[in-house]
N, C-alpha and C. Protein backbone atom coordinates (compact mmCIF):
# COMPACT_ATOMS: atom_id res chain seq x y z
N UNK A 1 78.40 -131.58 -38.05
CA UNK A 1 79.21 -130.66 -37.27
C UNK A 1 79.95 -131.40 -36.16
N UNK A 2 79.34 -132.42 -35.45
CA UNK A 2 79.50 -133.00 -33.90
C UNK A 2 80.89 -134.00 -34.68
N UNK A 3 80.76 -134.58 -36.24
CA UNK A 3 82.01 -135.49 -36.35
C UNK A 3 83.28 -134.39 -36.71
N UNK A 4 82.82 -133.54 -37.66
CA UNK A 4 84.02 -132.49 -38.06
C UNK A 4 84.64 -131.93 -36.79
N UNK A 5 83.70 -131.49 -35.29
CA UNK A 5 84.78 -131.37 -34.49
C UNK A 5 85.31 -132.49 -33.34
N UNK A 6 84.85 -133.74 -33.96
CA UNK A 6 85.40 -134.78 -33.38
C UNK A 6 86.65 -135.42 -33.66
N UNK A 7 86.46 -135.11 -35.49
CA UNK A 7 87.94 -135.16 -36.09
C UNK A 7 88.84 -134.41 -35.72
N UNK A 8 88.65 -133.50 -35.70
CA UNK A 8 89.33 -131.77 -35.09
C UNK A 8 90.13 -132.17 -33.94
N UNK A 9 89.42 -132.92 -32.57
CA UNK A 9 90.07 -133.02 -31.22
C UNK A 9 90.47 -134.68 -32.26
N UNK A 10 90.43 -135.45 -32.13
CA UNK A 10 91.06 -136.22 -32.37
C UNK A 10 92.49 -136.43 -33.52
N UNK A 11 92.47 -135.69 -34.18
CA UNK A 11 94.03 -135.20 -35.34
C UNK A 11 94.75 -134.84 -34.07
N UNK A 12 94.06 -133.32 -33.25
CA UNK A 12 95.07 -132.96 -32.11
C UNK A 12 95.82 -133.85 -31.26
N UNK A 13 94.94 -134.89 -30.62
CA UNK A 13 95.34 -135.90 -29.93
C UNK A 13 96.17 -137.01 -30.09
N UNK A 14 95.62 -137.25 -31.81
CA UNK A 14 96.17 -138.95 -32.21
C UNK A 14 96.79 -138.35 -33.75
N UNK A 15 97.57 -137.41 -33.95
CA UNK A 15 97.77 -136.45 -35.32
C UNK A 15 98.59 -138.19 -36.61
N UNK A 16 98.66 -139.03 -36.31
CA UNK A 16 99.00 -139.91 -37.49
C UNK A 16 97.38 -140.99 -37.39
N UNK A 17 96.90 -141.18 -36.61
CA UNK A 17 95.45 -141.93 -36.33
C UNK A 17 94.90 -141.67 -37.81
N UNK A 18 94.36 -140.31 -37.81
CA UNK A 18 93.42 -139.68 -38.74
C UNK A 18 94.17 -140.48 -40.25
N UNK A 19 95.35 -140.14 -40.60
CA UNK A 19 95.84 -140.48 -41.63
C UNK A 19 96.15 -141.98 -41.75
N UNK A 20 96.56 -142.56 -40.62
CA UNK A 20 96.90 -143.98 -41.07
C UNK A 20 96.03 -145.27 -40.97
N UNK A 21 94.50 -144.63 -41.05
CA UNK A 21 93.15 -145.40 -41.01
C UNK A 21 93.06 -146.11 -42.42
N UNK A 22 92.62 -145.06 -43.17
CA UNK A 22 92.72 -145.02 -44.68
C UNK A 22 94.08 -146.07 -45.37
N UNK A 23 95.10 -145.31 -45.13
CA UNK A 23 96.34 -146.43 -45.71
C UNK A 23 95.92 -147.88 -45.28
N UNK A 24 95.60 -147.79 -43.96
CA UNK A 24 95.65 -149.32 -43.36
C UNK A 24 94.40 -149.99 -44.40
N UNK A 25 93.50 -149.50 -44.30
CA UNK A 25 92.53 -149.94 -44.67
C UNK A 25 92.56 -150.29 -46.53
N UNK A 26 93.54 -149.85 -46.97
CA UNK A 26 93.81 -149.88 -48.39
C UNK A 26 95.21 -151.32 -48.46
N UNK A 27 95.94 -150.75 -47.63
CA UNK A 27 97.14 -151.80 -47.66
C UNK A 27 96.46 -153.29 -47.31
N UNK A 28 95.24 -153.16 -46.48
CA UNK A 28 94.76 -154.44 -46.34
C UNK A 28 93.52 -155.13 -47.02
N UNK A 29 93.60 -153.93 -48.07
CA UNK A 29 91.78 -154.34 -48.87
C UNK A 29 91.32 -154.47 -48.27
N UNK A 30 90.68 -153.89 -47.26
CA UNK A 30 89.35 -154.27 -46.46
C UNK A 30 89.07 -152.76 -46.53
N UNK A 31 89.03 -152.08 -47.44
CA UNK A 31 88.24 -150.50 -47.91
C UNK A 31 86.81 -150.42 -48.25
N UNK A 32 86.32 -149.47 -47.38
CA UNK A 32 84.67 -149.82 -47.90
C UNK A 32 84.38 -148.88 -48.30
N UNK A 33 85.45 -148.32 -49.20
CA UNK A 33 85.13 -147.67 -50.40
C UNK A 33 85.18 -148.38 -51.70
N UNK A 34 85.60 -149.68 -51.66
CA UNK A 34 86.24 -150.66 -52.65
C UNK A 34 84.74 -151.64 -52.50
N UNK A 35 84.25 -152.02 -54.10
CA UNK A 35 82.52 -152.62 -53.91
C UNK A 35 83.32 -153.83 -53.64
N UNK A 36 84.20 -154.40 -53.96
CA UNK A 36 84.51 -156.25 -53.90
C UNK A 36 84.76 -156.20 -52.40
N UNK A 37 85.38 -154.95 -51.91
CA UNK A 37 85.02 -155.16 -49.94
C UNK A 37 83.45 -155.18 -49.81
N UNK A 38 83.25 -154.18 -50.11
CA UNK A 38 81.63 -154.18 -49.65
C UNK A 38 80.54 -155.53 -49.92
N UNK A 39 81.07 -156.15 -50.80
CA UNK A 39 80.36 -157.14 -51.31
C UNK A 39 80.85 -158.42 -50.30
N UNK A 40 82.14 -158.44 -50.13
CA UNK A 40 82.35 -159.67 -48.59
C UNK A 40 81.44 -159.18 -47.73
N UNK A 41 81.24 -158.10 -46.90
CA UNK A 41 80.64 -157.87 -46.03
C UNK A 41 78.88 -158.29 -46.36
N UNK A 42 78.45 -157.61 -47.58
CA UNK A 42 77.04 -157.78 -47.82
C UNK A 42 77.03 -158.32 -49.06
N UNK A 43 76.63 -159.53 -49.62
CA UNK A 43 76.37 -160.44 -51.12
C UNK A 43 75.24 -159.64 -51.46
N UNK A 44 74.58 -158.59 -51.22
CA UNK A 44 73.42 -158.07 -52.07
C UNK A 44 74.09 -156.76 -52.61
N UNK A 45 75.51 -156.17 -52.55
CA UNK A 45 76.29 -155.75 -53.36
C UNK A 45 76.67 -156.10 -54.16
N UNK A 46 76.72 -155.60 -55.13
CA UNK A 46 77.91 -155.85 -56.25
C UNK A 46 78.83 -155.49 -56.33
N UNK A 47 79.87 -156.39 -56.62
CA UNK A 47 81.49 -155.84 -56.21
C UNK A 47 82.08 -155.40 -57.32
N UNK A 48 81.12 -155.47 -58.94
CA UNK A 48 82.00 -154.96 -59.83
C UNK A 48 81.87 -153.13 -59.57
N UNK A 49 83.07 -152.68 -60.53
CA UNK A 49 83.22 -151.48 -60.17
C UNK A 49 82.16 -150.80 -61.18
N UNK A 50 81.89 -149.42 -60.42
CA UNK A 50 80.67 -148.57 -60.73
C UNK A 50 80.62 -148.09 -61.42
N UNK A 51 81.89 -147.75 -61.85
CA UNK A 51 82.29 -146.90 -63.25
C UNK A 51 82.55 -147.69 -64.37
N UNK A 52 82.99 -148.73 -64.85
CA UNK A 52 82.66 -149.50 -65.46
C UNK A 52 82.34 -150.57 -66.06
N UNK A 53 81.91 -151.22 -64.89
CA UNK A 53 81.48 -152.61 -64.62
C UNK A 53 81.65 -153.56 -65.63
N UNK A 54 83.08 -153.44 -65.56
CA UNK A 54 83.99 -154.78 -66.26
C UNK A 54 84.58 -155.75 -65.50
N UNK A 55 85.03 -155.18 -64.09
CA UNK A 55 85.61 -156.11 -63.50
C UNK A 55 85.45 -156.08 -61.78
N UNK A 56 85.30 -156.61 -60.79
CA UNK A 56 85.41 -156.25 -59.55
C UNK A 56 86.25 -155.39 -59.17
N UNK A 57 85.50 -154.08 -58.57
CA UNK A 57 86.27 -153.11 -58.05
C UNK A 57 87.26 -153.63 -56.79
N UNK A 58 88.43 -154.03 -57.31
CA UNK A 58 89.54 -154.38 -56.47
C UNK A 58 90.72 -153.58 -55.64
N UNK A 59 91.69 -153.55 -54.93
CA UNK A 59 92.43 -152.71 -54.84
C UNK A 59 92.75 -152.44 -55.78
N UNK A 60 93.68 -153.73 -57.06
CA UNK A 60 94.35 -154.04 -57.83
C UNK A 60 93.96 -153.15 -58.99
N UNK A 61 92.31 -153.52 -59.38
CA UNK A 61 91.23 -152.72 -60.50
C UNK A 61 91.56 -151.16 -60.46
N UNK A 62 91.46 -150.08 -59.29
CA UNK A 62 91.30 -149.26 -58.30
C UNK A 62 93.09 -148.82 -58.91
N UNK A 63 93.83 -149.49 -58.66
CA UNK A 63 95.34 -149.04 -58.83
C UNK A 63 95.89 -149.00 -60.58
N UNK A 64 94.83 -149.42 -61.39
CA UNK A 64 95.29 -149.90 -62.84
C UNK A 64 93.91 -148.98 -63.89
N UNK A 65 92.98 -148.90 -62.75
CA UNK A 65 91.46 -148.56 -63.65
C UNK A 65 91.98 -146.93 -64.98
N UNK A 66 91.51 -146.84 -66.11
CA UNK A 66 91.95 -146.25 -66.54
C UNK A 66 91.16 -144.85 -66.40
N UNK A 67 90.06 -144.56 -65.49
CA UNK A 67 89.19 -143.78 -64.78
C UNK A 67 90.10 -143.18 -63.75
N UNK A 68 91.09 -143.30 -63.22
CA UNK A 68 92.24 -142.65 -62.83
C UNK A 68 93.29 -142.28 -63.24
N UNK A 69 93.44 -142.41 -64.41
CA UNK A 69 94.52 -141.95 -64.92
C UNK A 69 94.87 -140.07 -64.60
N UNK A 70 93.91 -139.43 -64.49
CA UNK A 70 94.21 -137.82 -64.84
C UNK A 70 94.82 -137.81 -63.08
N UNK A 71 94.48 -138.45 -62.22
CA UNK A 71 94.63 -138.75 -60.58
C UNK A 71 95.87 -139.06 -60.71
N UNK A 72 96.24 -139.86 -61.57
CA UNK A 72 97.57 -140.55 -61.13
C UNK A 72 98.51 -139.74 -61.43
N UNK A 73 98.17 -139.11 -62.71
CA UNK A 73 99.43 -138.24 -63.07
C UNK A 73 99.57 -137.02 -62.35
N UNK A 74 98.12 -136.09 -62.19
CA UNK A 74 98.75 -134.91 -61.20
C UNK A 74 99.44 -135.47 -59.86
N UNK A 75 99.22 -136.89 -59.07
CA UNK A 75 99.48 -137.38 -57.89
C UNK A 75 101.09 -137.77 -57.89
N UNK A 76 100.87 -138.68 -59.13
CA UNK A 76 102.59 -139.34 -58.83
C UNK A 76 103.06 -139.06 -59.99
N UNK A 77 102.40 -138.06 -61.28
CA UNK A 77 103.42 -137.77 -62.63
C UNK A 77 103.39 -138.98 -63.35
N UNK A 78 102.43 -139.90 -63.37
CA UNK A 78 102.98 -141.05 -64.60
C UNK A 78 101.47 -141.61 -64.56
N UNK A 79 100.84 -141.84 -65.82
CA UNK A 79 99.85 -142.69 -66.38
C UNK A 79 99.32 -143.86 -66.26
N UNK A 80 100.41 -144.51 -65.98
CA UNK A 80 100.97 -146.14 -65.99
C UNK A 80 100.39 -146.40 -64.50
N UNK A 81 99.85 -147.33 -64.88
CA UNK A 81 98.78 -148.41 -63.88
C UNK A 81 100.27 -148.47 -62.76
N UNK A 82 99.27 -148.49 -61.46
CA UNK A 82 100.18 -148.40 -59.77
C UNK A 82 100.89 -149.79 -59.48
N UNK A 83 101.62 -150.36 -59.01
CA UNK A 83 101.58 -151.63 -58.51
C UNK A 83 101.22 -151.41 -56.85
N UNK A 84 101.23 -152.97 -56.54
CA UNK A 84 100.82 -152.59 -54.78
C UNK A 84 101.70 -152.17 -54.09
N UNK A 85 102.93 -152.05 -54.56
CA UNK A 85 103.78 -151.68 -53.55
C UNK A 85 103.71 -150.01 -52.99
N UNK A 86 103.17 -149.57 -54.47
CA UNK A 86 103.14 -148.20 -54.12
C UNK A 86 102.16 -147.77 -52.55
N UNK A 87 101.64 -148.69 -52.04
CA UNK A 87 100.59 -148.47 -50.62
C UNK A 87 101.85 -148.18 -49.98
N UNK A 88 103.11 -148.96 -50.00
CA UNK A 88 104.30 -148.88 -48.93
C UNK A 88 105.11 -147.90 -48.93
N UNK A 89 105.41 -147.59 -50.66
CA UNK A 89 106.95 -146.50 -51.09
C UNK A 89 106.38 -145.11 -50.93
N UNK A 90 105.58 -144.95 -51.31
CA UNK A 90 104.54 -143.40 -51.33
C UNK A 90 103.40 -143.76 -50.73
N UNK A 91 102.92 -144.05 -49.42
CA UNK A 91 101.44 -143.98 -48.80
C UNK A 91 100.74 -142.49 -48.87
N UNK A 92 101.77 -141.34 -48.79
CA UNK A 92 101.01 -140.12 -48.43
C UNK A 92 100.09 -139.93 -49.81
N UNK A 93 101.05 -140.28 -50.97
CA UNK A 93 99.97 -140.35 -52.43
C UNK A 93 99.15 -141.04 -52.47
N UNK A 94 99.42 -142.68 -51.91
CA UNK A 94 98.44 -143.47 -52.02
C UNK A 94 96.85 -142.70 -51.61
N UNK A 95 97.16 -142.25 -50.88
CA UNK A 95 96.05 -142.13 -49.36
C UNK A 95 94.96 -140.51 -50.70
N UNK A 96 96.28 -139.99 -51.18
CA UNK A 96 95.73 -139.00 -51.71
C UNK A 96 94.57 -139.32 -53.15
N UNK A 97 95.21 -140.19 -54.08
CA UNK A 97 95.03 -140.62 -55.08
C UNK A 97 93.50 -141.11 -54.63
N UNK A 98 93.03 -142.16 -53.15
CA UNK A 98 92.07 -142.69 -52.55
C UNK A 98 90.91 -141.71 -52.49
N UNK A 99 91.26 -140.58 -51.79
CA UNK A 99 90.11 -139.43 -51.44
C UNK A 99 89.91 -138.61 -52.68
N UNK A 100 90.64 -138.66 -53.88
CA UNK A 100 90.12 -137.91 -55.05
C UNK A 100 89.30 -139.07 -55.79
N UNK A 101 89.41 -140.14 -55.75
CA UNK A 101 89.22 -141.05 -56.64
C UNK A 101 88.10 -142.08 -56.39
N UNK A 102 87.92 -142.53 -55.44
CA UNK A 102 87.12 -143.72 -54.31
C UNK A 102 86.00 -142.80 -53.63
């Protein structure tokens, strides 16, 4: 309760803060929603990805994984694996595609 209305006064206060945490944190791979971040921070992680531990869950993995596909298309209309730029041209999707998916 004490963070939901901490977020609450803080959107009011800092209203792009709340949103441009997440982007930042994606545009710079350092997401600790992403295991190959989590795994710099702690080596008793594993950084491959959880879903199907073929390859290190990367931004890159994360933007191409085919475990997003149904995400990508209601998000941005197309199937086809993201490139990175999309963090820059569309962030508001990026950010969206992140909290359904990660």
């Amino acid at each position: 309760m004490l963070t939901t209305v901490n977020n609450e006064i803080g959107a009011r206060l800092h209203p792009g803060k709340i949103r441009s945490t997440p982007l930042a944190q994606l545009r710079s791979g350092h997401c600790i929603r992403l295991q190959a971040y989590k795994h710099l921070t702690d080596n008793t992680v594993d950084p491959d990805c959880p879903r199907c531990g073929q390859a290190p869950q990367t931004l890159e993995h994360w933007l191409d994984y085919p475990g997003t596909v149904q995400a990508r298309l209601g998000i941005f209309g197309t199937t086809e694996a993201l490139p990175l730029s999309t963090l820059s041209t569309v962030p508001g999707k990026s950010v969206a595609l992140a909290r359904r998916t990660l």
